[in-house]
C-alpha atoms as a PDB file:
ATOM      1  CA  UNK A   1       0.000   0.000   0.000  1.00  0.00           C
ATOM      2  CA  UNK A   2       1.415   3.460  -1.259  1.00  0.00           C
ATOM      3  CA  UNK A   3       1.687   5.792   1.933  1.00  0.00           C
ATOM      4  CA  UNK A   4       0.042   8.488   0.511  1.00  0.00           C
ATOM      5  CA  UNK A   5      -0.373  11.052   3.933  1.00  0.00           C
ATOM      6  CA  UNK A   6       3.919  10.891   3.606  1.00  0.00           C
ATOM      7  CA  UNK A   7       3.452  11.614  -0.377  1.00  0.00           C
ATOM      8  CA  UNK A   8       1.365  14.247  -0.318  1.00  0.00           C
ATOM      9  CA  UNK A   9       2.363  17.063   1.489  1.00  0.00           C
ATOM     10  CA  UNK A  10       0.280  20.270   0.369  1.00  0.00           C
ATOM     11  CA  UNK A  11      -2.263  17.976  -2.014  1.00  0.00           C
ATOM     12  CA  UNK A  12      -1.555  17.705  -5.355  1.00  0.00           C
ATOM     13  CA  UNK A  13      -0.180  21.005  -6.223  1.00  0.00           C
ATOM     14  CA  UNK A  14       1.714  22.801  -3.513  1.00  0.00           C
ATOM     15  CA  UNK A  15       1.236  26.036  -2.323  1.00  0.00           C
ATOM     16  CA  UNK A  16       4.870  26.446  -3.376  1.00  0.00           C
ATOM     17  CA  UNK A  17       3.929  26.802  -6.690  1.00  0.00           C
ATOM     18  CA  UNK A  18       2.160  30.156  -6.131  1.00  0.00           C
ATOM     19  CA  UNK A  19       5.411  30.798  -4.268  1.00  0.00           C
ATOM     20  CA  UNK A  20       7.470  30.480  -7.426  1.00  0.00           C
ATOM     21  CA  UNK A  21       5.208  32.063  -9.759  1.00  0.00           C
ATOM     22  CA  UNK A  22       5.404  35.418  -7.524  1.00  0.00           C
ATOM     23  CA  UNK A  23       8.962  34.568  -7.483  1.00  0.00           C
ATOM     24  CA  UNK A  24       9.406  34.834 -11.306  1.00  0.00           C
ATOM     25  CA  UNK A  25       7.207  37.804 -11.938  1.00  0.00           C
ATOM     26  CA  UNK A  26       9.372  39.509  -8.789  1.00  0.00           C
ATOM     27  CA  UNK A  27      12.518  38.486 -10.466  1.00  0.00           C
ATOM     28  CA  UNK A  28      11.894  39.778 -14.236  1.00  0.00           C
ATOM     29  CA  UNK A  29      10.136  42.814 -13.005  1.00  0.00           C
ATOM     30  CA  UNK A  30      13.512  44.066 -10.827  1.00  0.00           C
ATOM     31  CA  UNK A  31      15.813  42.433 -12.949  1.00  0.00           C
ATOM     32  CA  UNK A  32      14.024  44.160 -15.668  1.00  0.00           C
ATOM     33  CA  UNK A  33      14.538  40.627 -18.267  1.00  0.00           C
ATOM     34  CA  UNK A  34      13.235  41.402 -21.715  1.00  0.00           C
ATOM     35  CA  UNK A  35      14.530  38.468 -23.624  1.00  0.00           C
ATOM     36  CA  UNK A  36      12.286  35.705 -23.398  1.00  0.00           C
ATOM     37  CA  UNK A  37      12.557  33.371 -26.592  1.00  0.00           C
ATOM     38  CA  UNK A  38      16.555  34.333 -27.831  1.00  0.00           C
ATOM     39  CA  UNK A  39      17.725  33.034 -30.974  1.00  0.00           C
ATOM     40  CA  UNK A  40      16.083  29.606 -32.373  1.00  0.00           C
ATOM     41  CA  UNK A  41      18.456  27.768 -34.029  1.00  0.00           C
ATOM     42  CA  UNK A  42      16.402  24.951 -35.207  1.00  0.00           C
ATOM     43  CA  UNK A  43      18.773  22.719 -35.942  1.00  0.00           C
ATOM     44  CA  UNK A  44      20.977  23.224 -32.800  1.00  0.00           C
ATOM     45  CA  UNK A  45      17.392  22.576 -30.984  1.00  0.00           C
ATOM     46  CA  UNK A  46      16.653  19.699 -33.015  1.00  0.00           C
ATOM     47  CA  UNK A  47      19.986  17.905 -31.889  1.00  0.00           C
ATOM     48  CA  UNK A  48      19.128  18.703 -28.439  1.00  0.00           C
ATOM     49  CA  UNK A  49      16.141  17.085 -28.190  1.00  0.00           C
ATOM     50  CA  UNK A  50      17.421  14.415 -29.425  1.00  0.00           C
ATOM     51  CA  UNK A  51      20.221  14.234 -26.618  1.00  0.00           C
ATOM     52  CA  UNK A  52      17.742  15.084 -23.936  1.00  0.00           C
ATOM     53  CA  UNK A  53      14.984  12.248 -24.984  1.00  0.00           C
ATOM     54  CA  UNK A  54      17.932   9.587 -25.201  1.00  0.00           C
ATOM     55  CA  UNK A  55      18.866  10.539 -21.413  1.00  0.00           C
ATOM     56  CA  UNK A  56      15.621  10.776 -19.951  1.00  0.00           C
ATOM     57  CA  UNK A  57      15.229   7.428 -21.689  1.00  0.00           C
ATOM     58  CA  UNK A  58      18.619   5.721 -20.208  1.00  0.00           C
ATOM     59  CA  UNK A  59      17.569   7.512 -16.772  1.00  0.00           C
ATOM     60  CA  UNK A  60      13.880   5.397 -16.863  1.00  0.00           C
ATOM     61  CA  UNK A  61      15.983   2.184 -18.313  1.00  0.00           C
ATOM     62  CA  UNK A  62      18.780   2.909 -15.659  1.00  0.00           C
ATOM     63  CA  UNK A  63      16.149   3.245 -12.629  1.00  0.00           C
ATOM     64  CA  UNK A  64      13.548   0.306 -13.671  1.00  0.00           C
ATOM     65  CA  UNK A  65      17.596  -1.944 -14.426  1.00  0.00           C
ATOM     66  CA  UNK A  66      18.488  -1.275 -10.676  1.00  0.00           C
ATOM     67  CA  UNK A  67      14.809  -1.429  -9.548  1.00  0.00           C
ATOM     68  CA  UNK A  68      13.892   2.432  -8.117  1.00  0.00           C
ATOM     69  CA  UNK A  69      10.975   2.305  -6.876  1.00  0.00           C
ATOM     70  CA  UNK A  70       9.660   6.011  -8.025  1.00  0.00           C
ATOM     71  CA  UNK A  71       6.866   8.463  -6.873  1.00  0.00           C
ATOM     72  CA  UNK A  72       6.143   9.849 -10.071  1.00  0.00           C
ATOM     73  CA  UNK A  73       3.230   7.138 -10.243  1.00  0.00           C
ATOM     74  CA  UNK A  74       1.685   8.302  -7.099  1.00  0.00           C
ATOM     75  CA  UNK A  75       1.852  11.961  -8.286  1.00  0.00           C
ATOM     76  CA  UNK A  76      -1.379  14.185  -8.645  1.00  0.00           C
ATOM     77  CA  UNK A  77      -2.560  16.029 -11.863  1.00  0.00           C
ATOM     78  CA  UNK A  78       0.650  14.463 -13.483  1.00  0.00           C
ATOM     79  CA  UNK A  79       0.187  16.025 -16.775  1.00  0.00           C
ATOM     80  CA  UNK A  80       0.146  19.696 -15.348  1.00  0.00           C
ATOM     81  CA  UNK A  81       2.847  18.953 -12.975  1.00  0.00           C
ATOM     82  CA  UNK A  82       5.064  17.602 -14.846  1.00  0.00           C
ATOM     83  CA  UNK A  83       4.446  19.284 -18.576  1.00  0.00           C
ATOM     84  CA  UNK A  84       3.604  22.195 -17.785  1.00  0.00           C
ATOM     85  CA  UNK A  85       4.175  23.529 -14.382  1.00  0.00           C
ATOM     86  CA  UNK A  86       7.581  22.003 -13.995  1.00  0.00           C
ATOM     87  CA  UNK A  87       9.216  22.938 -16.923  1.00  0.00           C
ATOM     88  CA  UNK A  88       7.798  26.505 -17.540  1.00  0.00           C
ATOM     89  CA  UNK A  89       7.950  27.268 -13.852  1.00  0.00           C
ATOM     90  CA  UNK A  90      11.304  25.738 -13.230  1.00  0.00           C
ATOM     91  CA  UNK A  91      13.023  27.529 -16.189  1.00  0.00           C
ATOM     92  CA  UNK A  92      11.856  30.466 -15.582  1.00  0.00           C
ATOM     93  CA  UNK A  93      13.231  30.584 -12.009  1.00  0.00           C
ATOM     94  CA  UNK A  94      16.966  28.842 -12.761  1.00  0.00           C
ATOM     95  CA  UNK A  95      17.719  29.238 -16.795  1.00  0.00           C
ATOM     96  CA  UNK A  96      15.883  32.926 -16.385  1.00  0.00           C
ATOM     97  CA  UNK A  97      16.389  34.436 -13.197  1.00  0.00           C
ATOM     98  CA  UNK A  98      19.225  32.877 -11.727  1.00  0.00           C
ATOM     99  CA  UNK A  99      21.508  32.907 -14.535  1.00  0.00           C
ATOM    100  CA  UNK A 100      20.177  36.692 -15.439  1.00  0.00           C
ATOM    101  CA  UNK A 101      21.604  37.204 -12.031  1.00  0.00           C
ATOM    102  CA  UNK A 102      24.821  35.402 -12.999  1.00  0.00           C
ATOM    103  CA  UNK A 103      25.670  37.874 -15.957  1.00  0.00           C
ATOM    104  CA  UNK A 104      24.725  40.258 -14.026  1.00  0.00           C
ATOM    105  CA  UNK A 105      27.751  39.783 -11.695  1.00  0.00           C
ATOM    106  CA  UNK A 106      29.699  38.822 -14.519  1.00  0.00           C
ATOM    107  CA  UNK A 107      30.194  35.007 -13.878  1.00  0.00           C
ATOM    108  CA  UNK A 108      32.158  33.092 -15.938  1.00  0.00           C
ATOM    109  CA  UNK A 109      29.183  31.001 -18.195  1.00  0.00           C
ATOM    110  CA  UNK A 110      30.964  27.688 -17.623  1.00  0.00           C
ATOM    111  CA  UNK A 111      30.856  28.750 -13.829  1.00  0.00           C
ATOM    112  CA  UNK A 112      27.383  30.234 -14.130  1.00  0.00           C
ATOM    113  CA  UNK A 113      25.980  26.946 -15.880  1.00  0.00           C
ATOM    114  CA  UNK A 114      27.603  24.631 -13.485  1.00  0.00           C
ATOM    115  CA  UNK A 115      26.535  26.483 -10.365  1.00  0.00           C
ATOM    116  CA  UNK A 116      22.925  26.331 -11.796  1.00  0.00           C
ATOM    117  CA  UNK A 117      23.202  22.899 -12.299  1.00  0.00           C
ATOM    118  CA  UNK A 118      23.431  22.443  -8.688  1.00  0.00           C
ATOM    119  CA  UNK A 119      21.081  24.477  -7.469  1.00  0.00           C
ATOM    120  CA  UNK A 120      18.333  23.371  -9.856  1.00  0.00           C
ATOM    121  CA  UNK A 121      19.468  19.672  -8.520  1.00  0.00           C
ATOM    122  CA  UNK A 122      19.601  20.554  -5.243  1.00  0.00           C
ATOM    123  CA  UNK A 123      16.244  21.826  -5.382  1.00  0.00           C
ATOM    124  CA  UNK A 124      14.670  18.572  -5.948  1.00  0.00           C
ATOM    125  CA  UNK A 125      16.527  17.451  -2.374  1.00  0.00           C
ATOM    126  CA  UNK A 126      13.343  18.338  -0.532  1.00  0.00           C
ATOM    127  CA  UNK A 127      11.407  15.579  -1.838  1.00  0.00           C
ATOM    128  CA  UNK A 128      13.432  13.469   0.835  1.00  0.00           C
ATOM    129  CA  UNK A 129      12.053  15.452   3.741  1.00  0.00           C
ATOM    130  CA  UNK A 130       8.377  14.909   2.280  1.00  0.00           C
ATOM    131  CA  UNK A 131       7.978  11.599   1.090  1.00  0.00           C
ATOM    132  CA  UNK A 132       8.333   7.951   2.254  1.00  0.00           C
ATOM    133  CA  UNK A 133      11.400   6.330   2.571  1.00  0.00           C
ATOM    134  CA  UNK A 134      10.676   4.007  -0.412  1.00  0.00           C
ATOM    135  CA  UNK A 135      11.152   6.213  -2.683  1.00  0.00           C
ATOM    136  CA  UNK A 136      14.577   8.104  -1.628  1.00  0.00           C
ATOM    137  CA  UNK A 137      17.098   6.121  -3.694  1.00  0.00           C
ATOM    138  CA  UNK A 138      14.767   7.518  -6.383  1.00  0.00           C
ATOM    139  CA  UNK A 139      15.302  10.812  -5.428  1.00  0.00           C
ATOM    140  CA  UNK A 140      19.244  10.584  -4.850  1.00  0.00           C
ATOM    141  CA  UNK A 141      18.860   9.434  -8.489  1.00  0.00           C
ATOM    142  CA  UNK A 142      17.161  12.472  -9.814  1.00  0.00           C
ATOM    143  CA  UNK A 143      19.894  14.728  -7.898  1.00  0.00           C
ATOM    144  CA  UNK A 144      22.142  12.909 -10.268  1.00  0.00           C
ATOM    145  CA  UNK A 145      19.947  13.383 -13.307  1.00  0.00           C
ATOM    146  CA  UNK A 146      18.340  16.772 -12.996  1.00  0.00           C
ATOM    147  CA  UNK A 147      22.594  17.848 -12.288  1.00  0.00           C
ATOM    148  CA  UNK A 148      22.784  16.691 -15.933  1.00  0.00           C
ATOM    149  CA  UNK A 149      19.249  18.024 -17.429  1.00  0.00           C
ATOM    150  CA  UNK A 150      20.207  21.381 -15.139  1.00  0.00           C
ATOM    151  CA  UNK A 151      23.365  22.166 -17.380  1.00  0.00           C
ATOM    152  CA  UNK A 152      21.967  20.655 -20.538  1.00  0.00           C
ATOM    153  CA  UNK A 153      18.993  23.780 -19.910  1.00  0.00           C
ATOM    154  CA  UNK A 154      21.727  26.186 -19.029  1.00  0.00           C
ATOM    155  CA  UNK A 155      24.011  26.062 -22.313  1.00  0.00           C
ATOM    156  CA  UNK A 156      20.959  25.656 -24.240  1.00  0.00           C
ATOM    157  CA  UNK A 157      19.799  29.115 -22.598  1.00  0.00           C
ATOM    158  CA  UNK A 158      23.265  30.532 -22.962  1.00  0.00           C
ATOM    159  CA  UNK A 159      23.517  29.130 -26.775  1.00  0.00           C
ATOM    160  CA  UNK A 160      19.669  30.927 -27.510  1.00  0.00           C
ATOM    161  CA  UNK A 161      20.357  33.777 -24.804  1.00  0.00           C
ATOM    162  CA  UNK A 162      16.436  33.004 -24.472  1.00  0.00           C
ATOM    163  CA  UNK A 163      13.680  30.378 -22.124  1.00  0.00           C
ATOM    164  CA  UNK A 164      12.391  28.693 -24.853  1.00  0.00           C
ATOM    165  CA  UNK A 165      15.310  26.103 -25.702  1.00  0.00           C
ATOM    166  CA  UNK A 166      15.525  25.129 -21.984  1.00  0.00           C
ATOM    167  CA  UNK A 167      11.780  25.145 -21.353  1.00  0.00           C
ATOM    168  CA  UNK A 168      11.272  22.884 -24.753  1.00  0.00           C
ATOM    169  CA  UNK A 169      14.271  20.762 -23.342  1.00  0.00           C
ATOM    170  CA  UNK A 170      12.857  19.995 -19.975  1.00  0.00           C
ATOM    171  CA  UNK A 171       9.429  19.638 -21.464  1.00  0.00           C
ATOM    172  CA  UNK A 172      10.695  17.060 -23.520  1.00  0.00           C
ATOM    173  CA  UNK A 173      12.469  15.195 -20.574  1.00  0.00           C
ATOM    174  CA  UNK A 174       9.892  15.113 -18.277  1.00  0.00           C
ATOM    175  CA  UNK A 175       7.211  14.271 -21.977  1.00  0.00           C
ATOM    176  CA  UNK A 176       9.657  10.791 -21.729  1.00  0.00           C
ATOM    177  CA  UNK A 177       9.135  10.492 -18.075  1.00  0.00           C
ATOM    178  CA  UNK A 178       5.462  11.032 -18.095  1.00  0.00           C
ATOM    179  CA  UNK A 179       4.951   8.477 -21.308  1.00  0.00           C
ATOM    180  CA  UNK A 180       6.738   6.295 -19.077  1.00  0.00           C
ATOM    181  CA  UNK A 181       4.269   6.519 -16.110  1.00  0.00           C
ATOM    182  CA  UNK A 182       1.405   6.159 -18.636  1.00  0.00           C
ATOM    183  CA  UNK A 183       2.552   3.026 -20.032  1.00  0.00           C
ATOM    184  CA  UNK A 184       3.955   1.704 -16.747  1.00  0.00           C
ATOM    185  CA  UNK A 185       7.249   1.722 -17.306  1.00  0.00           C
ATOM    186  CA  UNK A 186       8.402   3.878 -14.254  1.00  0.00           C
END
């Protein structure tokens, strides 16, 4: 039986959400962002997607090989959380205002992409105060893997100087993820 009180925290979407949305608007209105979709370079793009749907793939064939046991079954309104919310929401807080912040100050990008990287990762960490033990190899996993989709979003916003590479990225990763709860495979 799935322990759903320890799942569950705030129902099935948190009041953090609301959180981050006021975050983002906060963040481009003093930050004062104006570049929202960059330079598309479709074919640059198209490679990328590629990259990111064989690693979300090898993640799901990596997790069900040494048996994870994940929560992404157990998860509410899947299909907003993790298409839409997630990867619009997400990007706009660490590809957009983070890494604004980041030129700001002048950070090397290399620096800039790999500090990002671990704070979008580490981000995910809370999940292990939240939810049952069961599922917290899992989450160690997805430290590992949203370290990887993290910078794989951050040169893709640095290559477009835009959110709507990373966005499409992450939508695509977690579009793998979420055909893979559908079908059972995760």
């Amino acid at each position: 039986s799935v322990p759903w009180g320890n799942f569950q925290v705030f129902g099935p979407v948190s009041p953090s959400v609301l959180f981050d949305f006021l975050f983002v608007i906060a963040g481009y209105f003093i930050l004062e962002v104006k570049n929202f979709i960059g330079i598309i370079r479709p074919k640059k793009i198209l490679i990328q997607s590629i990259a990111v749907i064989i690693f979300a793939a090898s993640c799901i064939g990596f997790s069900n090989l040494i048996e994870l046991k994940s929560p992404f079954p157990y998860l509410e309104l899947q299909f907003l959380q993790l298409l839409i919310l997630a990867p619009i929401l997400e990007e706009l807080i660490f590809r957009g205002v983070f890494l604004e912040i980041g030129q700001r100050v002048q950070m090397d990008k290399g620096i800039a992409a790999i500090v990002n990287s671990f704070l979008f990762s580490f981000s995910h960490a809370s999940a292990l105060w939240f939810i049952a033990p069961e599922f917290h190899p899992f989450i160690w996993f997805q430290l590992a893997y949203t370290l990887v989709l993290g910078f794989l979003c951050a040169k893709a916003r640095f290559n477009t100087n835009g959110l709507v590479a990373p966005i499409l990225l992450h939508f695509l990763f977690n579009l793998v993820f979420y055909i893979a709860i559908q079908n059972g495979n995760l």
